[in-house]
Protein backbone atom coordinates (compact mmCIF):
# COMPACT_ATOMS: atom_id res chain seq x y z
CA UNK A 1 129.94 0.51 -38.57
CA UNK A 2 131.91 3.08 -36.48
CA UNK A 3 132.62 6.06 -37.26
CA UNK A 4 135.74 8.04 -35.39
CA UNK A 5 135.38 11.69 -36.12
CA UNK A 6 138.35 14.07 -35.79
CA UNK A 7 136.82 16.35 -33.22
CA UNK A 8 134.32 15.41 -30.25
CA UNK A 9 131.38 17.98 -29.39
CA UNK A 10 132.59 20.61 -27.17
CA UNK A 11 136.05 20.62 -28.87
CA UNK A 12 137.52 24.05 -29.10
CA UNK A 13 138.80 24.32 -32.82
CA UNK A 14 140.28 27.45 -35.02
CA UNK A 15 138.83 28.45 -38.30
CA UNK A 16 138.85 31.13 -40.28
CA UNK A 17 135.56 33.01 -40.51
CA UNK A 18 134.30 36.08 -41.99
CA UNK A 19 137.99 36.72 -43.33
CA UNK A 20 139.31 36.38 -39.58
CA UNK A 21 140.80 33.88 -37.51
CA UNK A 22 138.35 32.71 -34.64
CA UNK A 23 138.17 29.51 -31.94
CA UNK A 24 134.88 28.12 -31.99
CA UNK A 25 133.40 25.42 -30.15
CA UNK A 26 132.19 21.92 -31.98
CA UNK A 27 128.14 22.35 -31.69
CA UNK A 28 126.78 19.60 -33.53
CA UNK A 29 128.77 16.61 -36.22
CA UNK A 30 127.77 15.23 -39.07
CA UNK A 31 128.47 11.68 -41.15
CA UNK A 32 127.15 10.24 -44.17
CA UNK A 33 128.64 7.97 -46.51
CA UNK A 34 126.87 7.00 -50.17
CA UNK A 35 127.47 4.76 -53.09
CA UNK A 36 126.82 6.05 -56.33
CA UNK A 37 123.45 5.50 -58.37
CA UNK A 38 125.27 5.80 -61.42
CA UNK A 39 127.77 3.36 -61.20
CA UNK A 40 127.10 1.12 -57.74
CA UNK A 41 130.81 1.39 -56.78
CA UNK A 42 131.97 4.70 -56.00
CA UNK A 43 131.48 5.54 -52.20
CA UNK A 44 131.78 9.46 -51.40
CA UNK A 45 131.94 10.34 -47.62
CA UNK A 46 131.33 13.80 -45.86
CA UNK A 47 132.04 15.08 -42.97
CA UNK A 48 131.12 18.30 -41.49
CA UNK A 49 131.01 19.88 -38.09
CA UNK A 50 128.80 22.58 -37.06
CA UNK A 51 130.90 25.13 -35.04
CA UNK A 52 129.30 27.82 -32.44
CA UNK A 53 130.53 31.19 -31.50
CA UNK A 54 129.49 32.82 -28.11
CA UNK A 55 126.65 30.08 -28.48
CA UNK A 56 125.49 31.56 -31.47
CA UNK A 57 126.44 29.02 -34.87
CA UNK A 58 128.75 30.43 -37.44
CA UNK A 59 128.47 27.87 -40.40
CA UNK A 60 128.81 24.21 -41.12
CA UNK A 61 132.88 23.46 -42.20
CA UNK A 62 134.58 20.54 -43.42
CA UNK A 63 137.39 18.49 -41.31
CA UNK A 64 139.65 20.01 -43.60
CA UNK A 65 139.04 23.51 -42.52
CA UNK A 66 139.30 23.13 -38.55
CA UNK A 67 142.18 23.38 -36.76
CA UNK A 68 143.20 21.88 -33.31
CA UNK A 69 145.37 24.98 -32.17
CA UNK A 70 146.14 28.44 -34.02
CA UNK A 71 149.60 27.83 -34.90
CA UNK A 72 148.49 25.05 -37.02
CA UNK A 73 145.58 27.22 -39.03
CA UNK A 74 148.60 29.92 -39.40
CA UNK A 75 150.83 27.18 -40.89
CA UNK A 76 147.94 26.31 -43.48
CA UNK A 77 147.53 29.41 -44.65
C-alpha cells in the first residue's frame, strides 16, 4: 500500500500556534491506519505531521490544521 501524504518533508506550511499565525517547516510525517477490535470493520486513519520552527519542533498537527499559503489559513479562520 501507498500512501500519498498532503505535504512532503521540508514543505513550508502555515499554522496557527501559540494563538499566532506562524510558517513552519514539515520535520517529520506520520501514517497509521487500524481496524477496529471491537467490531473488525471499521478502519480509522491518522495523519499527522510534525512541524519545526527555527529548527526547534512546535507540536505534532493534523492535515486539517496546515495550510499551504497564509491566505488560505486566514480564509479558515
Amino acid at each position: 500500500m501507498e500512501k500519498e501524504f498532503a505535504f512532503n518533508l521540508g514543505d513550508k506550511v502555515w499554522l496557527m500556534h501559540n494563538n499566532g499565525v506562524v510558517c513552519g517547516n514539515i520535520a517529520k510525517m506520520f501514517y497509521v491506519k487500524n481496524v477496529s477490535c471491537v467490531d473488525y470493520e471499521t478502519i480509522s486513519e491518522n495523519e499527522r505531521y510534525y512541524v519545526s520552527l527555527n529548527d526547534k519542533s512546535i507540536g505534532d498537527y493534523e492535515k486539517k490544521d496546515l495550510f499551504g499559503t497564509k491566505e488560505n489559513l486566514i480564509k479558515s479562520l
